[in-house]
Structure formats: structure tokens, C-alpha cells
Protein backbone atom coordinates (compact mmCIF):
# COMPACT_ATOMS: atom_id res chain seq x y z
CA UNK A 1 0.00 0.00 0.00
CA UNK A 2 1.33 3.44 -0.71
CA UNK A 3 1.77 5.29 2.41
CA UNK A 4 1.84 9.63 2.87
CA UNK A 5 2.61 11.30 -0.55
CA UNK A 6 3.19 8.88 -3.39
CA UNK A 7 4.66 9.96 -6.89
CA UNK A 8 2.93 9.59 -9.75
CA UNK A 9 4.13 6.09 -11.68
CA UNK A 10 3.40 4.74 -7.23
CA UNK A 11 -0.22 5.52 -7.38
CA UNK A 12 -0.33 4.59 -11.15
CA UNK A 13 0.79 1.48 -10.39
CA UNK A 14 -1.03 0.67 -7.36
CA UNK A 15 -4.58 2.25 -8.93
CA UNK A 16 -3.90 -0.05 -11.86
CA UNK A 17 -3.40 -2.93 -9.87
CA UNK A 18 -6.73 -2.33 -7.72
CA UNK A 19 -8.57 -1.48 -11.12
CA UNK A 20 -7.42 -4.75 -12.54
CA UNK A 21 -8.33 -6.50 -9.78
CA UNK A 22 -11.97 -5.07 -9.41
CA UNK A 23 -12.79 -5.46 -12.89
CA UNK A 24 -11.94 -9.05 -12.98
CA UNK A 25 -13.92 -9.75 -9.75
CA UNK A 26 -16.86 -7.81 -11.19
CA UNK A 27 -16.59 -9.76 -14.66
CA UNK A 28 -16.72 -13.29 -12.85
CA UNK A 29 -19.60 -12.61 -11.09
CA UNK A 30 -22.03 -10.51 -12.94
CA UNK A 31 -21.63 -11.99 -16.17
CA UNK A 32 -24.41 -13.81 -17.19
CA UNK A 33 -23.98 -17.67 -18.08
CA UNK A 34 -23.43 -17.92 -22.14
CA UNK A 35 -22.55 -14.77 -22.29
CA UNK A 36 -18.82 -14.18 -23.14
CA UNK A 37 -16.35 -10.97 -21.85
CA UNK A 38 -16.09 -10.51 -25.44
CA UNK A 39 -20.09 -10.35 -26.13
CA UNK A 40 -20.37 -8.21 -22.97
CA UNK A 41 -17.77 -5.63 -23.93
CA UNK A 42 -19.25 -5.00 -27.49
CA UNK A 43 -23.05 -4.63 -26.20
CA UNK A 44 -21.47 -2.15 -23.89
CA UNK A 45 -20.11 -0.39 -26.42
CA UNK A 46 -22.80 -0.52 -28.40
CA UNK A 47 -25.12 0.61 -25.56
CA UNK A 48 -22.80 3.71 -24.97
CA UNK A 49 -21.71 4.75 -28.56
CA UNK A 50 -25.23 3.60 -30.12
CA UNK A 51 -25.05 1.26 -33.64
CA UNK A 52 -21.37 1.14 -34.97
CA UNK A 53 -19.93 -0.47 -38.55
CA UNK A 54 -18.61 -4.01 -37.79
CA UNK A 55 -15.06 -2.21 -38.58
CA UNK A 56 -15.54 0.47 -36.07
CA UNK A 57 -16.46 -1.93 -33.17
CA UNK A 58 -13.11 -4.03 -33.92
CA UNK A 59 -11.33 -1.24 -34.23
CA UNK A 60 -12.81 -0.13 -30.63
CA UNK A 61 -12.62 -3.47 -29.04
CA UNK A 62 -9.13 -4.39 -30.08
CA UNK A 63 -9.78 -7.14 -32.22
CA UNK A 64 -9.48 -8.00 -36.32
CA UNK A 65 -12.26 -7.48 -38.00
CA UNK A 66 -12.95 -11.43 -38.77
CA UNK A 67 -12.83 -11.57 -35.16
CA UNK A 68 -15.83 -8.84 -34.97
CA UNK A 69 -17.63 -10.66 -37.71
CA UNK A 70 -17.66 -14.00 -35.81
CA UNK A 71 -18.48 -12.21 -32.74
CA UNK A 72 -21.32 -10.24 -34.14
CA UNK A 73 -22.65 -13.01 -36.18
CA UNK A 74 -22.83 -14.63 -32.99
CA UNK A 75 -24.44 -12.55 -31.02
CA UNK A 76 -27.10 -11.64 -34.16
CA UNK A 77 -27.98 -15.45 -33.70
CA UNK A 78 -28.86 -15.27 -30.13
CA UNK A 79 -30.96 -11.84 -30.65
CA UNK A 80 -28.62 -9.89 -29.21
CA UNK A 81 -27.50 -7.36 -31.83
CA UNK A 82 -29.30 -6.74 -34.97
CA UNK A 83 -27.86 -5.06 -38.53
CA UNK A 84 -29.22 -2.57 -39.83
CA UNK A 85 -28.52 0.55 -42.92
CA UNK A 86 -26.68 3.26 -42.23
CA UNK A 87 -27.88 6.52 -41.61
CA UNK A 88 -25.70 8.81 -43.80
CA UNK A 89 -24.93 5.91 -46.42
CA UNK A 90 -27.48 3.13 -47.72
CA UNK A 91 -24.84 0.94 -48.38
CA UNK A 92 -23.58 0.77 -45.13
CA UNK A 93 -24.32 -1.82 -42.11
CA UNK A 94 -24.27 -0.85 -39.12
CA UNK A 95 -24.46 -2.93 -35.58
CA UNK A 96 -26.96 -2.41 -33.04
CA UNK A 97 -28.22 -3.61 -29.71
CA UNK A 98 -31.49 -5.57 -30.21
CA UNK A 99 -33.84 -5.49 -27.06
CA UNK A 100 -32.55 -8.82 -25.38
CA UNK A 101 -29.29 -7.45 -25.62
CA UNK A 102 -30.13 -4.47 -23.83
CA UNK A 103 -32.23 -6.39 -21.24
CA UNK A 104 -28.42 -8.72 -20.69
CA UNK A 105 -26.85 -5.36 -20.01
CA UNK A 106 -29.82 -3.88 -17.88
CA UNK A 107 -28.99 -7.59 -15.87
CA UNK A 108 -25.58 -7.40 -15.76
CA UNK A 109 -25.64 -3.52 -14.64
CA UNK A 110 -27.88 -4.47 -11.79
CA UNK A 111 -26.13 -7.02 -10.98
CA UNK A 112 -23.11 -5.11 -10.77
CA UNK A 113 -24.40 -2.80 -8.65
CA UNK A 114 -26.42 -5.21 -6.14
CA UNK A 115 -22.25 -6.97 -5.80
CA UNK A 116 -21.04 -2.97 -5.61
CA UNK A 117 -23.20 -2.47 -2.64
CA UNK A 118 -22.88 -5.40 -0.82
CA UNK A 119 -19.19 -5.02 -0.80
CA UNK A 120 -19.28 -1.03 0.69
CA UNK A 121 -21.75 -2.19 3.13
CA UNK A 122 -18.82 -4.45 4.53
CA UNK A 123 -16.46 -1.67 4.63
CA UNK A 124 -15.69 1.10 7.76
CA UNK A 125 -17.36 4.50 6.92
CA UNK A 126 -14.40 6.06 6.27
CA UNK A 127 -13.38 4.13 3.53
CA UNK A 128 -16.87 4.22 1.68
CA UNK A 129 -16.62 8.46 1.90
CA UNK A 130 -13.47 7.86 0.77
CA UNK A 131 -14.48 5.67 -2.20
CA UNK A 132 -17.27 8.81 -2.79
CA UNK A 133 -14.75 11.42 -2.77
CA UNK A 134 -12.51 9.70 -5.50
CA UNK A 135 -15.10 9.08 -7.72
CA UNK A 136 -14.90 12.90 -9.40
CA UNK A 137 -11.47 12.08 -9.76
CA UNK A 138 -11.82 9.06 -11.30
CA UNK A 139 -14.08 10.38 -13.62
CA UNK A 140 -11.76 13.05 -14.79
CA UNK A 141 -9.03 10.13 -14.90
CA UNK A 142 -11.57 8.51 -17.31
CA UNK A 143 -12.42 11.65 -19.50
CA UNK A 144 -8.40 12.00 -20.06
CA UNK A 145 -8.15 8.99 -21.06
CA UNK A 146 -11.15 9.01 -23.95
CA UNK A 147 -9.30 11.80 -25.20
CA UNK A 148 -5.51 10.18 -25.41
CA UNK A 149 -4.35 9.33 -28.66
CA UNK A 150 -4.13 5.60 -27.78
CA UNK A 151 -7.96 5.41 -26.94
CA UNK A 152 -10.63 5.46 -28.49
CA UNK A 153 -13.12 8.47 -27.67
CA UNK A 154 -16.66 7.57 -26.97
CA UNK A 155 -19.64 9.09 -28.59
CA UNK A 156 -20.56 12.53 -27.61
């Protein structure tokens, strides 16, 4: 644990560590069974950035677009996503969330947050105002970050 006044690549290190951590806790045990990380993380997107080319959401997800294909062709056979035509261009497909898709991520979010609050209830009252105060923070931390060249800004 960093103690008194840490530098900068200290906290970075620890924060990512503690992130990391959280997020894989989180992803074991809200994620619904049959539903992959993969399929989670690209109805997310989809729920924050709205419909996206098959192209865009590999590029955004990290993947090749084959990858994205299989993914989405997946997830199109389970009702999860559906194609649809572009706005600005006819000839374009675009991806979006179907409604059982959205109803997965309405589940998982409440499930996250049911898990989120059971945890804070365990901790000392100090530490939960803590968590509270660092949220602005963390915010900001996350704002930077959609605006670094390296990552990919979301929708405005």
C-alpha cells in the first residue's frame, strides 16, 4: 500500500493494480452464463456509442475485424445485436443492440451494482466516503483517457 505522498508512476501502479483486480472480480460474477467478456464488452459499447460499422467496433474493441464478424454473427444469432442501414450511407451496415441485448446489459448492470453495494456495506465508513470522494477524480481520470491518442473516444 502506498503510504503519505506517493509519486505519480506509485499511485499509477497501485490504482492499476486495484482497477485490474476489481474489474476481474466484477466480470466473474455478474456476467451472465453464455454470455462471453467478449459479447459483454461489445453490447457495452454498443449501448454507450449507439449502432457502430462491424469495422468500427473491432477497431474499438481491439480485435481483427474477422474476429468482430464471428463475434457479431454470434451474437445476431442469439438476438442480441441486430444489422441494420446506415444513416448517412445506404450501403452501409451498421451494428446495433437488439432489445434482449439491452435487457443482458440492464442484468448485468444491476447485478453489478447489487455486488457494488454489498461489498461497501462491509467496509468502515471512512473508507466508503473515501471511495465517494474519489469518484470525481476518477471520472476526470476517465475523461483523459477518452481523449488520449491511444484510446478510443466515446460518442458525444
Amino acid at each position: 500500500m502506498i503510504e503519505g505522498v506517493a509519486g505519480s508512476a506509485a499511485v499509477a501502479e497501485e490504482l492499476g493494480d486495484v482497477l485490474t483486480g476489481l474489474n476481474l472480480l466484477l466480470r466473474q460474477a455478474i456476467l451472465p452464463p453464455g454470455v462471453s467478456l467478449a459479447q459483454a464488452a461489445t453490447m457495452a459499447t454498443l449501448n454507450e456509442r449507439g449502432p457502430q460499422r462491424v469495422t468500427d467496433l473491432a477497431r474499438i474493441q481491439r480485435v481483427t475485424q474477422p474476429t468482430m464478424t464471428a463475434l457479431v454473427n454470434a451474437m445476431q444469432r442469439q438476438g442480441w445485436v441486430a444489422r441494420t442501414v446506415g444513416d448517412g450511407d445506404r450501403r452501409t451496415v451498421v451494428v446495433g443492440l437488439a432489445p434482449a441485448g439491452k435487457d443482458i446489459l440492464a442484468a448485468t448492470f444491476a447485478a453489478r451494482a447489487r455486488l457494488l453495494e454489498r461489498f461497501l456495506a462491509g467496509l468502515p465508513v471512512a473508507d466508503h466516503e473515501a471511495l465517494a470522494a474519489a469518484l470525481p477524480a476518477l471520472h476526470k481520470l476517465i475523461a483523459q483517457a477518452a481523449n488520449a491518442s491511444e484510446v478510443v473516444p466515446a460518442r458525444q
